[in-house]
Protein backbone atom coordinates (compact mmCIF):
# COMPACT_ATOMS: atom_id res chain seq x y z
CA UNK A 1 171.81 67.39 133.19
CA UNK A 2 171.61 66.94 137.29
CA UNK A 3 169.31 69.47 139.10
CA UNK A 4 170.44 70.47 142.88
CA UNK A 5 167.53 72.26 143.86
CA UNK A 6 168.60 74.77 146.92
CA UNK A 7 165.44 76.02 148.77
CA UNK A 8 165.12 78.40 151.49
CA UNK A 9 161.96 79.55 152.76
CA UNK A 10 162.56 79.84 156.84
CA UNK A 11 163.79 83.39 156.51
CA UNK A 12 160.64 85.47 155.72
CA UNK A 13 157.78 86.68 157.30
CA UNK A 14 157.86 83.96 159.94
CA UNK A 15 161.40 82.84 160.84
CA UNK A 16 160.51 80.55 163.44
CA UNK A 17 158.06 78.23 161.41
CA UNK A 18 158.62 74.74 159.75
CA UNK A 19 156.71 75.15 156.40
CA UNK A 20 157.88 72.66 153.47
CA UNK A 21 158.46 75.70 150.42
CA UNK A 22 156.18 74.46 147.54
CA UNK A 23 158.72 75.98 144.82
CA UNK A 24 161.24 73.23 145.20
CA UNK A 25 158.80 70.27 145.00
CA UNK A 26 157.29 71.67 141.94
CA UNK A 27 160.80 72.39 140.21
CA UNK A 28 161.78 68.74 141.33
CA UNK A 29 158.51 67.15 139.68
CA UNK A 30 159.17 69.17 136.30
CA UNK A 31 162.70 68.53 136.22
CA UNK A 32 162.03 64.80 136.42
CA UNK A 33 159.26 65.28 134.13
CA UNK A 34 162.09 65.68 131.39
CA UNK A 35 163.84 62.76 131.98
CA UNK A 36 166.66 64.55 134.17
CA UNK A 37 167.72 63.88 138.01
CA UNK A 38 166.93 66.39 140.25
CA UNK A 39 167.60 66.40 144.41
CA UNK A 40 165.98 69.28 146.79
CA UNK A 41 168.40 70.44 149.66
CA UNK A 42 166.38 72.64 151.74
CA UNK A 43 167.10 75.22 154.31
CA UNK A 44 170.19 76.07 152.67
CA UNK A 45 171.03 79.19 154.73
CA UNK A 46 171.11 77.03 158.03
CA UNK A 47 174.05 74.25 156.44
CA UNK A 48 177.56 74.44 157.05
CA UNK A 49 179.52 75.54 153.84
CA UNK A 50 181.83 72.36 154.20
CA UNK A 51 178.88 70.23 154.66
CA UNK A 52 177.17 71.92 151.62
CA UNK A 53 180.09 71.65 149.08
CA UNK A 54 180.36 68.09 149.70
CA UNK A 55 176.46 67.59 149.21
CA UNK A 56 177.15 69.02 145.65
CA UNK A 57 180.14 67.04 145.08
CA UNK A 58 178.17 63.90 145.90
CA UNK A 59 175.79 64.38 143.61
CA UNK A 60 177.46 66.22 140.80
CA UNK A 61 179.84 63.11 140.65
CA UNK A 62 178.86 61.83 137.56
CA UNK A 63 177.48 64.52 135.62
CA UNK A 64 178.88 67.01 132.89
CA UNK A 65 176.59 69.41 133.30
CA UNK A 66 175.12 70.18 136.39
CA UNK A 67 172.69 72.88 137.66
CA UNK A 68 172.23 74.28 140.59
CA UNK A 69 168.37 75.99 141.51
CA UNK A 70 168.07 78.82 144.10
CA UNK A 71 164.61 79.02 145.30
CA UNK A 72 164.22 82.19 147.42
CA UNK A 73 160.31 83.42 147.96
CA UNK A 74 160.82 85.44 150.66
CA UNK A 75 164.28 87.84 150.38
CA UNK A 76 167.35 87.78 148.06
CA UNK A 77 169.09 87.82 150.99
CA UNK A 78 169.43 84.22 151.09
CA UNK A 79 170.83 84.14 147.69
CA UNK A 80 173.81 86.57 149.11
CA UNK A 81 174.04 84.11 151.38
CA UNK A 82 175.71 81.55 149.96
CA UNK A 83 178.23 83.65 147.36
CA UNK A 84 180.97 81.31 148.63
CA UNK A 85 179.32 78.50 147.75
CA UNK A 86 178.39 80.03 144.50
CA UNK A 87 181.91 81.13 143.62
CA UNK A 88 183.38 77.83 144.69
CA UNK A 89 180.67 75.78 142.28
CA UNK A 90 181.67 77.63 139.07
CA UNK A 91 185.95 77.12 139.38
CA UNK A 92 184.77 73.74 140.29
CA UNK A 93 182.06 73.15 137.63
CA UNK A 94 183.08 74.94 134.43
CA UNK A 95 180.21 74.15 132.67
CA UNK A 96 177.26 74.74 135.30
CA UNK A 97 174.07 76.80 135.40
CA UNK A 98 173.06 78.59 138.39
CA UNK A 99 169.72 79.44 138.03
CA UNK A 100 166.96 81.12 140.78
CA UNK A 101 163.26 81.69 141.18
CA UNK A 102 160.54 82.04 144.02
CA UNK A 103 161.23 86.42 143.73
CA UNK A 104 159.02 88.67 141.78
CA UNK A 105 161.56 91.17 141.60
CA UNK A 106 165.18 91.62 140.63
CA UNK A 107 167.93 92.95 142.57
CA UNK A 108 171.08 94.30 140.30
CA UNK A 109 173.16 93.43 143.60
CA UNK A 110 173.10 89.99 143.07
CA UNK A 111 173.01 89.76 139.01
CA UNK A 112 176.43 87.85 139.46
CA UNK A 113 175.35 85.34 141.67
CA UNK A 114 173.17 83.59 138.81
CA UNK A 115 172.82 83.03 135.40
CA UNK A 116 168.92 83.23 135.15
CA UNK A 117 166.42 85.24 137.01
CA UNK A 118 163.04 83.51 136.52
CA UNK A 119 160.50 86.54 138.11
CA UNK A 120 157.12 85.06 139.60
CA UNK A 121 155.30 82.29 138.40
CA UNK A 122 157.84 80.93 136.00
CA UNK A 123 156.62 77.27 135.22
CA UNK A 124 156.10 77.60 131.48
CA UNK A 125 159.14 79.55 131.33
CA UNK A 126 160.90 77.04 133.08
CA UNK A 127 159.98 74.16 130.68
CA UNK A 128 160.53 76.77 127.59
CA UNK A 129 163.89 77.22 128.88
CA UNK A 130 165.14 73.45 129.66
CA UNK A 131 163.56 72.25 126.01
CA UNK A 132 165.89 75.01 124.76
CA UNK A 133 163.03 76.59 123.28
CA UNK A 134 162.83 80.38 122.33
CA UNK A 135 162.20 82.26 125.62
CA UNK A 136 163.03 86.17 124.30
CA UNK A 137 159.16 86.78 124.62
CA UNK A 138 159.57 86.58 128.28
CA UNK A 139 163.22 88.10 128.51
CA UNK A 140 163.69 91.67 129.71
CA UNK A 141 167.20 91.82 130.63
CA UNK A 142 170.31 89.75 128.38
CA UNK A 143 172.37 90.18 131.00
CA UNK A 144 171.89 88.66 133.30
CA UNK A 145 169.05 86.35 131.48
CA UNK A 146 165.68 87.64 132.83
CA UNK A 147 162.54 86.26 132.47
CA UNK A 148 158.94 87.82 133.39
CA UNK A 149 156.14 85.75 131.69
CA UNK A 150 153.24 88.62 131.33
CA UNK A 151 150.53 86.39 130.14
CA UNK A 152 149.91 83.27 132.16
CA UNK A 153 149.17 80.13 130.43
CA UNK A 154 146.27 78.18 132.29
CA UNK A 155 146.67 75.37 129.86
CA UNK A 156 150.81 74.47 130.16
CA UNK A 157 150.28 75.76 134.58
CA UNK A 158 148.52 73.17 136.33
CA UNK A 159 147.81 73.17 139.87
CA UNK A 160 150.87 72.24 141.70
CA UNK A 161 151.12 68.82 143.78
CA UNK A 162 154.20 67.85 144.91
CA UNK A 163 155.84 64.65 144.00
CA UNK A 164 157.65 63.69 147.64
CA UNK A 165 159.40 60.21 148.15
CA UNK A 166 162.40 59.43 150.79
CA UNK A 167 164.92 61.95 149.73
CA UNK A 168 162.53 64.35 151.21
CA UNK A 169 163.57 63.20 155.10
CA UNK A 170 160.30 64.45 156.03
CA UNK A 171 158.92 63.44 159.47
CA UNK A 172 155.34 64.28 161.47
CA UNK A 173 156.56 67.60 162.35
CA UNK A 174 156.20 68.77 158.32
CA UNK A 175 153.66 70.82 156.83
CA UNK A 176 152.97 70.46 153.38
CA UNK A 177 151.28 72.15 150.43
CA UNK A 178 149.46 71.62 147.41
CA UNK A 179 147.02 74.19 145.02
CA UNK A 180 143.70 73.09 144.10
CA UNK A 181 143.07 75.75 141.11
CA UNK A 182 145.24 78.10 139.18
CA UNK A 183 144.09 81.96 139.81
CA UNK A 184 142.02 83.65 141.35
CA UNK A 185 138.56 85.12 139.03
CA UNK A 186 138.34 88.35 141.73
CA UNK A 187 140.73 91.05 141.99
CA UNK A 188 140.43 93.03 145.34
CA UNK A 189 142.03 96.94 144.90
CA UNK A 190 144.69 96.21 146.97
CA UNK A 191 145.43 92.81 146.16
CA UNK A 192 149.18 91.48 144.86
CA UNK A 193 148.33 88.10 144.24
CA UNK A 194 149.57 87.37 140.87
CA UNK A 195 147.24 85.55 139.01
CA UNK A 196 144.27 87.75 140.02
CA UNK A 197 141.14 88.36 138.41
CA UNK A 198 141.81 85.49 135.32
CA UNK A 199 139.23 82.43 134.88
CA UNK A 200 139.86 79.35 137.18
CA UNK A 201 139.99 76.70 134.35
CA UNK A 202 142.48 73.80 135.51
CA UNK A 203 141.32 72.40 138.99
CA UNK A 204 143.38 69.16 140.52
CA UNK A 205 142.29 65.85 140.74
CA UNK A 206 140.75 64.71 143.76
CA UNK A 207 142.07 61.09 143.33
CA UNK A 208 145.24 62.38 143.29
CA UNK A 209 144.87 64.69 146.04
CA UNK A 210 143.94 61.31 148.10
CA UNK A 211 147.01 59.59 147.13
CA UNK A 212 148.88 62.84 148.12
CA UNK A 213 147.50 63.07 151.55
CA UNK A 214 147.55 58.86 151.94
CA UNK A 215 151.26 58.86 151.35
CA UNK A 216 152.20 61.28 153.10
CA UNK A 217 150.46 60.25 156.00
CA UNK A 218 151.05 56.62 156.30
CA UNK A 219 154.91 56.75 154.66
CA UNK A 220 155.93 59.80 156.95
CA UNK A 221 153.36 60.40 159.24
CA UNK A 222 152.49 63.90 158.10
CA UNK A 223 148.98 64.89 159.22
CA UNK A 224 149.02 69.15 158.31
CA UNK A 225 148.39 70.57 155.10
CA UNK A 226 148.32 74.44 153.20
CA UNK A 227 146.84 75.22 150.20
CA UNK A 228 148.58 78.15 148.02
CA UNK A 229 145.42 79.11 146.89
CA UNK A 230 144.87 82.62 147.32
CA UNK A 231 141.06 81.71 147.53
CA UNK A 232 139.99 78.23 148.08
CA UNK A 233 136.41 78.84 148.23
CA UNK A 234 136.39 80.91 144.95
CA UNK A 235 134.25 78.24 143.79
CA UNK A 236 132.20 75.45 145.10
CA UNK A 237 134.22 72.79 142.81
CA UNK A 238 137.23 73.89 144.51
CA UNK A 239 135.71 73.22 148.18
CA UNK A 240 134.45 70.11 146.46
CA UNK A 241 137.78 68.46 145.21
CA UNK A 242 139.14 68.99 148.51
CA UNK A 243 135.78 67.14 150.56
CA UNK A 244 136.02 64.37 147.57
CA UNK A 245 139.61 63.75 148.46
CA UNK A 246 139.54 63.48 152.25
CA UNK A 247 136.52 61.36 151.92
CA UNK A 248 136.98 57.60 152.55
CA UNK A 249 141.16 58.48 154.50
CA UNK A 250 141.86 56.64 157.54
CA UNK A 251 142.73 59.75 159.01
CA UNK A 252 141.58 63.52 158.31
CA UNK A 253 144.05 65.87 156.58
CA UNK A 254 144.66 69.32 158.74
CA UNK A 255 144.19 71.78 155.96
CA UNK A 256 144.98 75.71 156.02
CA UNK A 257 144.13 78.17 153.51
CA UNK A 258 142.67 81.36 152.32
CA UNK A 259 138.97 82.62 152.55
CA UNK A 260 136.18 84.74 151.22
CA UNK A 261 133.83 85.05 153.51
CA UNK A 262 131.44 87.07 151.20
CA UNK A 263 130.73 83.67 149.05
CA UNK A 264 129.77 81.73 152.15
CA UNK A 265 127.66 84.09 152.94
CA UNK A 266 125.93 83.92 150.04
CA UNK A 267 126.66 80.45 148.55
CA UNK A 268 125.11 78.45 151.65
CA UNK A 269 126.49 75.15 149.81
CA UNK A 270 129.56 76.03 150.84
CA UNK A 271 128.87 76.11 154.47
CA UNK A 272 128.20 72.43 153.91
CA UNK A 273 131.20 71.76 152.34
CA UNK A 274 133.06 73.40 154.89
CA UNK A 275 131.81 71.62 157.67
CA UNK A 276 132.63 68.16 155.58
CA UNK A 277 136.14 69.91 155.15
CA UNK A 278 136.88 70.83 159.05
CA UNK A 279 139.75 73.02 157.94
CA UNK A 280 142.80 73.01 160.72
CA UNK A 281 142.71 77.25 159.94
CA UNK A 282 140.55 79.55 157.74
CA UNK A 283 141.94 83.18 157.23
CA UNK A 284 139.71 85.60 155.93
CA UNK A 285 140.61 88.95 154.77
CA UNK A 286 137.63 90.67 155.88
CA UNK A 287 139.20 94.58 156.02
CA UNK A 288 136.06 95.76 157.26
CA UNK A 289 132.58 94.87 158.21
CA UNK A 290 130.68 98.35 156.87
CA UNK A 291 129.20 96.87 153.54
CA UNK A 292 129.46 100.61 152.16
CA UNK A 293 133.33 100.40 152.63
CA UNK A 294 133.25 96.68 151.12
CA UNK A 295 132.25 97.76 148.19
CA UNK A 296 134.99 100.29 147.74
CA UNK A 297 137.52 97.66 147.80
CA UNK A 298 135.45 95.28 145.19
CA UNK A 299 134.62 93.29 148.01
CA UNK A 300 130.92 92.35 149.69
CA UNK A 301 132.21 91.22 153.23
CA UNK A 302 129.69 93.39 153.98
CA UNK A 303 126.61 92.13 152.58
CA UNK A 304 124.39 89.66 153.92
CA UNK A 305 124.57 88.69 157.55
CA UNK A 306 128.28 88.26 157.90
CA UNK A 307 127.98 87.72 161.60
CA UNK A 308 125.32 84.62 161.50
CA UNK A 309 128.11 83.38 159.09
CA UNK A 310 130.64 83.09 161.40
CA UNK A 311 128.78 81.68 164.28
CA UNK A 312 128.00 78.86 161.72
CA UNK A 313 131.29 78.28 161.45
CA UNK A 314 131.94 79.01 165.35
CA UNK A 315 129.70 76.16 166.07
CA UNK A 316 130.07 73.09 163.19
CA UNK A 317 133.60 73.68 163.10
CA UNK A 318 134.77 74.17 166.53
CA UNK A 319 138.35 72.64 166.53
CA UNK A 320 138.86 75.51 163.41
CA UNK A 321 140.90 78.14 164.10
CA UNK A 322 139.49 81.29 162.80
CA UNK A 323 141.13 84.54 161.81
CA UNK A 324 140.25 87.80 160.31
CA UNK A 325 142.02 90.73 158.57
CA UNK A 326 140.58 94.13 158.95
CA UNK A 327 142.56 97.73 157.28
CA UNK A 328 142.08 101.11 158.82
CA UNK A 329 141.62 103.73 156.93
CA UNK A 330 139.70 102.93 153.87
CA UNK A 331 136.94 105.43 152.53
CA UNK A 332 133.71 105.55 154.10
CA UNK A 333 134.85 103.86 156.93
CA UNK A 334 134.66 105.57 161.02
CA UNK A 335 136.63 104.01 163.88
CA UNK A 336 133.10 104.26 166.02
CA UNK A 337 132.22 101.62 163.06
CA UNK A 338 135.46 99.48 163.54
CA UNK A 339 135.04 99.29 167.19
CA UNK A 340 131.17 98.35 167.36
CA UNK A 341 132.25 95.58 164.83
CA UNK A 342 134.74 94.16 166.96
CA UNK A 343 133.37 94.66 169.85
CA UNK A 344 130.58 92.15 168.52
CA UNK A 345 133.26 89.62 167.34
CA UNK A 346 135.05 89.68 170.63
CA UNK A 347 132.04 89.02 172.92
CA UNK A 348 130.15 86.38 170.61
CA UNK A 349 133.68 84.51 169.89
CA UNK A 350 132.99 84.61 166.22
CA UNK A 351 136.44 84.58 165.10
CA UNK A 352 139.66 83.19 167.35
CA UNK A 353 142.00 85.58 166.28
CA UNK A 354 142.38 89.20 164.32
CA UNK A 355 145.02 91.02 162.75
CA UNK A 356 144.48 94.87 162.30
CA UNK A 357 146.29 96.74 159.69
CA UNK A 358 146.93 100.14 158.57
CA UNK A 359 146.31 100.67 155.20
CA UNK A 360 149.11 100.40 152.89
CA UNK A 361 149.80 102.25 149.48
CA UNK A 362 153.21 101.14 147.76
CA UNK A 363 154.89 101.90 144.65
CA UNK A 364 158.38 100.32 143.19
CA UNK A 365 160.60 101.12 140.84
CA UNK A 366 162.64 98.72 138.81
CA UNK A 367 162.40 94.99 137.55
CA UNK A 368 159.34 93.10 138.92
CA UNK A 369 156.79 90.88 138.26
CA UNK A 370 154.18 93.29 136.92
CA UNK A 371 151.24 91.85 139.05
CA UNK A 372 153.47 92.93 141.95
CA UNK A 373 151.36 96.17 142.59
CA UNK A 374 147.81 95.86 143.35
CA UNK A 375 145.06 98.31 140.85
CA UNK A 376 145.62 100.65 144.49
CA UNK A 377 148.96 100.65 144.69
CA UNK A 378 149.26 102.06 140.97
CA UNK A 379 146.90 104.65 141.11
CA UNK A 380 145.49 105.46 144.62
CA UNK A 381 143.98 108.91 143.33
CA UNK A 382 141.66 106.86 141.13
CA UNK A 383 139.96 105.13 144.19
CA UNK A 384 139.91 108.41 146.20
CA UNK A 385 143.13 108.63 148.26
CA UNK A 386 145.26 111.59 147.85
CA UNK A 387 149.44 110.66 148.31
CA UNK A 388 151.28 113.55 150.91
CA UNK A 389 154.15 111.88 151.02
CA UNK A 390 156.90 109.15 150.36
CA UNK A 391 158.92 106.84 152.96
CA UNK A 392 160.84 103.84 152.53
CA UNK A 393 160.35 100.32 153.63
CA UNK A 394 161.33 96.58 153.24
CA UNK A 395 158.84 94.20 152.16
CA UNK A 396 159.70 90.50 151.61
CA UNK A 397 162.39 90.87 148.27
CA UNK A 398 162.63 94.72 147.38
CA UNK A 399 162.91 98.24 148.78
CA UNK A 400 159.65 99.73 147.89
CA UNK A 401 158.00 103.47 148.60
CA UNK A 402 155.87 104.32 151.38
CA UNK A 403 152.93 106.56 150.24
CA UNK A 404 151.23 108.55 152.91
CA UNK A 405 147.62 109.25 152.32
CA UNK A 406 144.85 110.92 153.35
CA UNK A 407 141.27 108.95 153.07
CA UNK A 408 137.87 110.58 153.58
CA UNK A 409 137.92 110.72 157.37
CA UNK A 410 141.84 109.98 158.47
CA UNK A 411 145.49 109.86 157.43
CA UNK A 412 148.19 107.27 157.19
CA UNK A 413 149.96 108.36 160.46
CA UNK A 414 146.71 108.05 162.24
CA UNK A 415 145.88 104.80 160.84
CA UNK A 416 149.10 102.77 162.18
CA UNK A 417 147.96 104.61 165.18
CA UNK A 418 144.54 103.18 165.41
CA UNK A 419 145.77 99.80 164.14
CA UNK A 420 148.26 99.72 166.59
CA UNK A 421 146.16 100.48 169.32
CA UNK A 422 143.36 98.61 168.36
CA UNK A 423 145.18 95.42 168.46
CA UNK A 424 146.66 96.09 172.06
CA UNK A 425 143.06 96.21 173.02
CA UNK A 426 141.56 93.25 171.53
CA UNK A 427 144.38 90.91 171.90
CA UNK A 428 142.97 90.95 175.53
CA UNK A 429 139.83 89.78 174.12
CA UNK A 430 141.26 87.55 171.10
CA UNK A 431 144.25 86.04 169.83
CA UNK A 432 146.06 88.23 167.82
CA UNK A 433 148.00 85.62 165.37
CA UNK A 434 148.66 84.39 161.90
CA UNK A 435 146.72 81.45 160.89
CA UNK A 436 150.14 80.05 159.83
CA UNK A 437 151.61 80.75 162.52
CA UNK A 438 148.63 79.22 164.96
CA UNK A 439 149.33 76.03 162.38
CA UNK A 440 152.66 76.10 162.51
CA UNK A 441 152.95 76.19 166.25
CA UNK A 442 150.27 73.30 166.58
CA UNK A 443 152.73 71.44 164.35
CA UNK A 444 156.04 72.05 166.46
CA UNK A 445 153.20 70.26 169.22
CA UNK A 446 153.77 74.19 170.96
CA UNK A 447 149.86 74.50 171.56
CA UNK A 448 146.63 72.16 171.43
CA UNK A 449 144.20 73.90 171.51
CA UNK A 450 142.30 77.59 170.35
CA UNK A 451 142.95 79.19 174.33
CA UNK A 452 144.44 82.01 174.65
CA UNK A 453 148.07 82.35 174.52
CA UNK A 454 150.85 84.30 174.99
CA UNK A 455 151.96 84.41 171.98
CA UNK A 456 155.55 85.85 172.39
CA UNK A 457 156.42 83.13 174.41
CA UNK A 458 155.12 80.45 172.17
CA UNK A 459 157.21 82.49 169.16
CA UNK A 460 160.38 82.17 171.80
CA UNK A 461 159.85 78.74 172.00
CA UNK A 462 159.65 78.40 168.68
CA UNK A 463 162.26 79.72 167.41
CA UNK A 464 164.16 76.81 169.30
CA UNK A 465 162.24 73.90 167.95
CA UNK A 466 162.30 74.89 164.30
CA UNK A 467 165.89 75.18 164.40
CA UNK A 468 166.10 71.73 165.76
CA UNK A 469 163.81 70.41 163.04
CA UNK A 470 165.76 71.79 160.62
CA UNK A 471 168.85 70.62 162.19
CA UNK A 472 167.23 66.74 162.29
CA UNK A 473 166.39 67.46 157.96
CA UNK A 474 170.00 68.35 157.85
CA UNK A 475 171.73 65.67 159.58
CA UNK A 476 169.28 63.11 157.69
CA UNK A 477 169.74 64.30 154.55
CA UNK A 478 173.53 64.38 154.91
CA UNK A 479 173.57 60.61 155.49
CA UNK A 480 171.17 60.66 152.45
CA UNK A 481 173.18 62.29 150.10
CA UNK A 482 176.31 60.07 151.61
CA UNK A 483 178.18 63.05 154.09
């Protein structure tokens, strides 16, 4: 078997971004893993069908039976998007598998458009599938195959690292990824994240986190780095494989990740490590700084003197870019409360940027992942919101329902209110970005340093010079793959 390995990642939350997807690397290492070739083609939305066909031709030539690997994290969209190319493959390849991951749901809409459905984390089901080993315990739908594995395997999922070498094209401009840990041991009420509240067990080498960042800095020049983790400071070890790794490079990795800023508040180590670490961008979901609300939420933001944290931080990591999430509307919470907060964060500069939320309750019927709804989402009564009403809306892969709620002191309605007038007001004060996007734009060489910006114009601009990156990948791998 040959893998083609179509990834497309550009088209979700943040179109005008140049992230590397971490899905396709990780299918490309395991492939290999088992003896069989296996190519990544990414961007696949942005190729010209002509150009496209002839990249599979290429490298189908001497194969009997090829496969062909749709990663789409962000919307099955993209999948739809290349039904031509889909349709063409299978007169022209009578025995190939189309296969797709990166989704945590499953769209009837597009059933015909692959074979296999692999729903959310699907790297043991992956390998179960290409040894040809019995997969029904994951299967919930014969037709097409689906697979959902309920109960993750921390001994067969390692952290990922991605195996990159010159069919990769990748230049300066890239951004890549890597995981230190598998899971996350806390599990916040309103909290998606997969592989929540489950014991951190395999952690990656540091050594070869080093040879990671060394190659890909000296080979291609890549200098910026995300980590997947949904918290990297979980635990000190995981703060400590990164500081081990970096220690002794010629130059320093720009790393961006996830936050709890409740541990370094109480784990003072870790403010050490940190300021070893010098992360490019930190984002912590804060949601509010009352430690009575924390609490509500299973979080202790709250606790401790959260403030004096973040001027540590402020002033040993100064070329950090700092942001933090805060929801309206959660119990025991007062807007008088929300605004004397930020009011102090804004005048003592102890964050660069915030993003201000309303509180969202969502519900979803059909095939997903079942770590797709947060312990909230499935039964907001139980932590004291009361549903009026349902709406519609799109997030990333699926149609899901809108609850309206009521809290102890507001509603949902007046929530995106606040939010939304909140963050007109304090974007005067503070940025009021992503901590990917503030990465992604340093990247693109859009903005050097933490000043304030405006930020639509920087997005305009971007737009532009990711779609010239992505043009440069295309045109290099073309002569790669012999176009």
């Amino acid at each position: 078997m040959k893998f083609l390995i179509l990834s497309e990642n550009s088209n979700g939350a943040w179109p005008y971004l140049h992230y590397r997807g971490m899905g396709a690397f990780e299918l490309k290492k395991r492939v290999m893993a088992h003896g069989y070739k296996a190519d990544i083609i990414d961007w696949f939305t942005r190729w010209d069908h002509k150009d496209l066909k002839s990249a599979i031709e290429n490298f189908f030539v001497d194969t009997e039976y090829p496969v062909i690997a749709i990663s789409t994290p962000f919307d099955h969209k993209d999948l739809g998007c290349i039904k031509e190319i889909i349709v063409w493959a299978r007169k022209h390849y009578p025995n190939i598998k189309i296969i797709h991951g990166g989704a945590r749901t499953f769209k009837k809409e597009y059933e015909e458009l692959s074979d296999i459905f692999f729903l959310g984390r699907s790297m043991e089901m992956f390998d179960a599938w290409l040894m040809q080993s019995d997969v029904s315990k994951y299967k919930i739908l014969d037709k097409p195959l689906v697979l959902i594995n309920h109960n993750f395997d921390q001994v067969v999922d390692k952290p990922v690292l991605p195996f990159i070498d010159d069919s990769d094209c990748l230049t300066y401009r890239d951004i890549l990824g890597f995981e230190v840990g598998v899971g996350c041991k806390f599990n916040c009420t309103f909290c998606n994240y997969e592989l929540r509240n489950v014991k951190v067990t395999k952690l990656l080498d540091p050594y070869e986190l080093k040879n990671y960042f060394e190659l890909a800095h000296s080979k291609y020049g890549v200098n910026e780095f995300f980590t997947s983790d949904d918290t990297i400071n979980e635990t000190d070890e995981k703060l400590e494989v990164i500081a081990e790794a970096i220690s002794g490079l010629k130059f320093h990795p720009n790393i961006t990740s996830f936050a709890r800023l409740d541990l370094i508040n109480s784990r003072k180590q870790q403010q050490e490590l940190i300021k070893r670490i010098q992360f490019r961008a930190l984002f912590f979901g804060i949601e509010s700084f009352n430690p009575e609300v924390s609490k509500t939420i299973r979080k202790k933001t709250g606790l401790g003197n959260t403030y004096e944290t973040l001027a540590y931080i402020r002033d040993n990591c100064p070329n950090t870019f700092t942001i933090g999430s805060i929801i309206i509307g959660l119990n025991k919470d007062n807007l008088e409360s929300i605004r004397l907060a930020l009011d102090r964060v804004a005048n003592e500069k102890l964050l660069t940027s915030i993003q201000i939320y309303p509180l969202n309750i969502v519900n979803v019927n059909g095939v997903v992942d079942p770590y797709y709804l947060s312990d909230l989402d499935k039964n907001p009564e139980k932590f004291g919101y009361k549903i009026t009403k349902f709406n519609f809306f799109h997030r990333g892969n699926f149609t899901l329902n809108d609850l309206h709620w009521e809290s102890d002191w507001t509603n949902y309605s007046e929530a995106v209110e606040y939010a939304e007038q909140l963050s007109n007001e304090y974007e005067k004060k503070m940025l009021v970005m992503n901590h990917f996007e503030w990465t992604g734009f340093h990247a693109m060489g859009l903005i050097k340093d933490k000043s304030p910006i405006v930020t639509e114009i920087i997005k305009s601009k971007a737009y532009n010079v990711s779609a010239q990156l992505k043009q440069q990948y295309i045109t290099r791998k073309k002569a790669y793959l012999g176009i």
